[in-house]
Protein backbone atom coordinates (compact mmCIF):
# COMPACT_ATOMS: atom_id res chain seq x y z
CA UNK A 1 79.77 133.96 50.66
CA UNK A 2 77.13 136.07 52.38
CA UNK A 3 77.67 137.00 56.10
CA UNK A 4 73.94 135.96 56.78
CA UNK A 5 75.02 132.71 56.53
CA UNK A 6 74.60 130.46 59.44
CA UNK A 7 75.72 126.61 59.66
CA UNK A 8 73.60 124.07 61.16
CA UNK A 9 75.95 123.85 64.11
CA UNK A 10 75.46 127.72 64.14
CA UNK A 11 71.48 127.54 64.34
CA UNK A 12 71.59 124.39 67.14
CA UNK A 13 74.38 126.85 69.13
CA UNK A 14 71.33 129.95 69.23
CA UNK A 15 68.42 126.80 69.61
CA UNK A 16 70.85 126.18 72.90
CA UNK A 17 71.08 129.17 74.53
CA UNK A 18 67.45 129.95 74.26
CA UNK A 19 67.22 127.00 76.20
CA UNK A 20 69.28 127.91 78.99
CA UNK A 21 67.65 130.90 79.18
CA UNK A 22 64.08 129.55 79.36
CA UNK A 23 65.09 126.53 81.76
CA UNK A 24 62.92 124.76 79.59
CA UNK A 25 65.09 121.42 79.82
CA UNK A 26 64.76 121.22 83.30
CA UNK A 27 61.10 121.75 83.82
CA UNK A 28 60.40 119.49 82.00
CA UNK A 29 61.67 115.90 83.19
CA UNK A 30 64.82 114.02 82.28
CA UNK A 31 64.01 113.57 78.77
CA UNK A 32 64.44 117.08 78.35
CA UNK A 33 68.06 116.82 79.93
CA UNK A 34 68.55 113.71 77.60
CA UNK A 35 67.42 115.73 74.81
CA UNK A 36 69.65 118.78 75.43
CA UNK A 37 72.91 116.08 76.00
CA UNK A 38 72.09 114.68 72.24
CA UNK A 39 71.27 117.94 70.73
CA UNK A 40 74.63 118.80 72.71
CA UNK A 41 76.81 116.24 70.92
CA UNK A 42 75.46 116.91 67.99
CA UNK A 43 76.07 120.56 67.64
CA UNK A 44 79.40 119.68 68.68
CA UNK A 45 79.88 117.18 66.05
CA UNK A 46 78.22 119.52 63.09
CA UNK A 47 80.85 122.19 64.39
CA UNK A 48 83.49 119.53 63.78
CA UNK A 49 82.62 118.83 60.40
CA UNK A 50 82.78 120.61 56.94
CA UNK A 51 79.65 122.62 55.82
CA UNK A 52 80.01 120.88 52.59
CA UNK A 53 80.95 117.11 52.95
CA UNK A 54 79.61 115.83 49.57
CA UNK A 55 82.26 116.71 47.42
CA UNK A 56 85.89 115.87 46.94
CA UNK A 57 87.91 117.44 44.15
CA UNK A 58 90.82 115.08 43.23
CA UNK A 59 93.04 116.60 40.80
CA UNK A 60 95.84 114.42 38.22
CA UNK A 61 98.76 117.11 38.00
CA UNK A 62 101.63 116.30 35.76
CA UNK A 63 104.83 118.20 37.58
CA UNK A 64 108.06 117.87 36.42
CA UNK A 65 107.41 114.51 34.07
CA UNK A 66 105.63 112.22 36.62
CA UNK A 67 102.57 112.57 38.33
CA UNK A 68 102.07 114.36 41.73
CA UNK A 69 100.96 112.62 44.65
CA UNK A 70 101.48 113.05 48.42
CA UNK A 71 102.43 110.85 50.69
CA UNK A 72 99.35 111.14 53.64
CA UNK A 73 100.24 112.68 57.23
CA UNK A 74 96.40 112.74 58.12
CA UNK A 75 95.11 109.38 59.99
CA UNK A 76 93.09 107.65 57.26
CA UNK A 77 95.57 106.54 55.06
CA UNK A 78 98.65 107.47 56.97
CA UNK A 79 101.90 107.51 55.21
CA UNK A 80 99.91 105.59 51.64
CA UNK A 81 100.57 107.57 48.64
CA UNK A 82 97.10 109.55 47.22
CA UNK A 83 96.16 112.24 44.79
CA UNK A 84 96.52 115.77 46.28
CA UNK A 85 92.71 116.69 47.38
CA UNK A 86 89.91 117.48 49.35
CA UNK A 87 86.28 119.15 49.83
CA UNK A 88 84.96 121.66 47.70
CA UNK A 89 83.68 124.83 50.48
CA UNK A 90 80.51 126.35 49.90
CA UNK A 91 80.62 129.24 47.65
CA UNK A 92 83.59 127.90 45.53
CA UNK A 93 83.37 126.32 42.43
CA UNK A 94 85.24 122.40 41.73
CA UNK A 95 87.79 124.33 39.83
CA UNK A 96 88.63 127.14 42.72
CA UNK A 97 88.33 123.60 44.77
CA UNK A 98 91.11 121.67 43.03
CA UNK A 99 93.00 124.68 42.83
CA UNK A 100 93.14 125.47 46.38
CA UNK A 101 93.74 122.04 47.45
CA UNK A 102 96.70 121.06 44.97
CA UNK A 103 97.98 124.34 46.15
CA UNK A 104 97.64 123.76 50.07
CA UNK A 105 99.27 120.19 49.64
CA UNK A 106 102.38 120.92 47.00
CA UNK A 107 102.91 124.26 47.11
CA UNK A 108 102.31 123.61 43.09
CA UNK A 109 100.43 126.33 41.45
CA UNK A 110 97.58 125.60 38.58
CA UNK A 111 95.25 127.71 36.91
CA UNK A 112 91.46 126.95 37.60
CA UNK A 113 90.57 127.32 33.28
CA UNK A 114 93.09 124.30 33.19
CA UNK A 115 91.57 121.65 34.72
CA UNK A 116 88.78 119.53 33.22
CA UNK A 117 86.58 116.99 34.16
CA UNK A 118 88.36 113.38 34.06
CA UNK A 119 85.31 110.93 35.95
CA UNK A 120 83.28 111.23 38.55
CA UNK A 121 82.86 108.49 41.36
CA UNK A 122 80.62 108.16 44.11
CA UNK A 123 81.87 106.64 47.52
CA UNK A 124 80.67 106.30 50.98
CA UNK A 125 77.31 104.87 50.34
CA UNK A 126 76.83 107.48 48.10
CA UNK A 127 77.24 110.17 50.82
CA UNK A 128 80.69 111.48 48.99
CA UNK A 129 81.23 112.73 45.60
CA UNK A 130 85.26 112.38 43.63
CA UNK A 131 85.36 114.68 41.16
CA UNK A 132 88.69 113.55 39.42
CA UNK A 133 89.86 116.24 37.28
CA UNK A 134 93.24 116.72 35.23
CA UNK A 135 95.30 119.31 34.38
CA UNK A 136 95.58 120.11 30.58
CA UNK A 137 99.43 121.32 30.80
CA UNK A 138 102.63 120.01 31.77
CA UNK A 139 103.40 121.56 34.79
CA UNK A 140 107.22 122.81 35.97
CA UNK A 141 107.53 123.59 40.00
CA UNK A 142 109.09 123.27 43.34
CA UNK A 143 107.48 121.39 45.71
CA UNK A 144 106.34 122.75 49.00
CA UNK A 145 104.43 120.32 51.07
CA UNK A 146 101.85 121.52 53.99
CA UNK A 147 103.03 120.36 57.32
CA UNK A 148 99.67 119.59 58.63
CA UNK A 149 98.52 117.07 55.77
CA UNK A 150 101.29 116.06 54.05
CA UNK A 151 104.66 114.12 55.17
CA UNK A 152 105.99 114.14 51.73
CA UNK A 153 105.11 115.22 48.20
CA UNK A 154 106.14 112.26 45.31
CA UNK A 155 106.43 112.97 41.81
CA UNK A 156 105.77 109.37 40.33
CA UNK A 157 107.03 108.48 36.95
CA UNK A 158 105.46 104.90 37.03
CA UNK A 159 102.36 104.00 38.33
CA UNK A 160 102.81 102.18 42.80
CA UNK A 161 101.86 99.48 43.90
CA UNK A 162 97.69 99.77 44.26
CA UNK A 163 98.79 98.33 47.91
CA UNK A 164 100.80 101.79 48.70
CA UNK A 165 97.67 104.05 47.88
CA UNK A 166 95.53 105.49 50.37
CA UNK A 167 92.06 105.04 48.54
CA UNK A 168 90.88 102.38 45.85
CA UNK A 169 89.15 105.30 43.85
CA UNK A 170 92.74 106.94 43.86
CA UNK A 171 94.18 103.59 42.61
CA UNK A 172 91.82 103.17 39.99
CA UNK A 173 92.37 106.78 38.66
CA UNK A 174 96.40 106.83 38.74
CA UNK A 175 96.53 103.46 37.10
CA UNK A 176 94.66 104.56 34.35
CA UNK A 177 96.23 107.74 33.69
CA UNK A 178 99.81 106.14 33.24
CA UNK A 179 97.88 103.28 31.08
CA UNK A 180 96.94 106.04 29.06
CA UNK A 181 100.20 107.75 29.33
CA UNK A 182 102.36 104.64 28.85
CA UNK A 183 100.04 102.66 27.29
CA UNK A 184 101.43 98.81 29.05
CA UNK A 185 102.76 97.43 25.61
CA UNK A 186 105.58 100.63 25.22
CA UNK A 187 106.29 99.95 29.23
CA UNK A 188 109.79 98.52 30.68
């Protein structure tokens, strides 16, 4: 990533103080101190947020015969089951994305040249982007899960309840890999 690189939040921060120095916002009426309160908030808020929102990489890992989830620590979803995850930073690729993420979450390690595309589904209004990749290999590992995100890291051998997962999209996608897996006619 080049170090010339400056977020929105960085630009409104240097718009700011160019304004305090110039006292333009208070020469100029209440509007202007209106103005500077919104632009305020909203550097605040951009400073708050990921550079790089419209992307989610949501990778189907098979560990140790079942399929890894994580049991959610963060507050939407809290304590639902979901696909390990999350945004995709500027300057790294969906693979490097997935990676990272299944990494941060399980403490499980996959190689980027393994994953491929599985669907992609838009969410939000169409302000977010899933990618929903899978692994190629079986995967054999200990599980270490990240304090911060995570409360627990589940290796499912049979697809939950829809009910116990965080995110319909993640429903969807870990019902149809054990479909595919155990196709519903070879199934208990």
């Amino acid at each position: 990533m080049s170090t010339n690189y400056k977020t929105a939040a960085d630009r409104i921060t240097e718009a700011l103080k160019g304004a305090d120095s110039l006292d333009n916002w208070h020469k100029h009426g209440e509007g202007y101190n209106d103005l500077r309160r919104d632009m305020t908030k909203l550097r605040d808020d951009l400073a708050a947020s990921y550079d790089n929102p419209g992307t989610v990489v949501v990778p189907l890992v098979e560990v140790n015969g079942g399929l890894l989830l994580v049991r959610r620590k963060l507050a939407d979803g809290y304590g639902k089951l979901a696909l390990p995850g999350g945004y995709q930073a500027i300057g790294e690729t969906w693979e490097e994305a997935g990676v990272r993420e299944v990494y941060e979450e399980t403490g499980v390690s996959v190689n980027p040249e393994d994953l491929i595309i599985r669907d992609v589904v838009t969410v939000q209004d169409g302000k977010i982007n899933l990618i929903f990749c899978q692994a190629m290999f079986k995967i054999k590992s200990d599980l270490a899960p990240q304090d911060d995100e995570v409360l627990e890291v589940v290796i499912a051998k049979r697809a939950p309840d829809p009910k116990e997962i965080a995110f319909p999209a993640h429903a969807e996608q870990i019902q149809s890999w054990f479909e595919v897996l155990f196709p519903p006619d070879t199934q208990d």
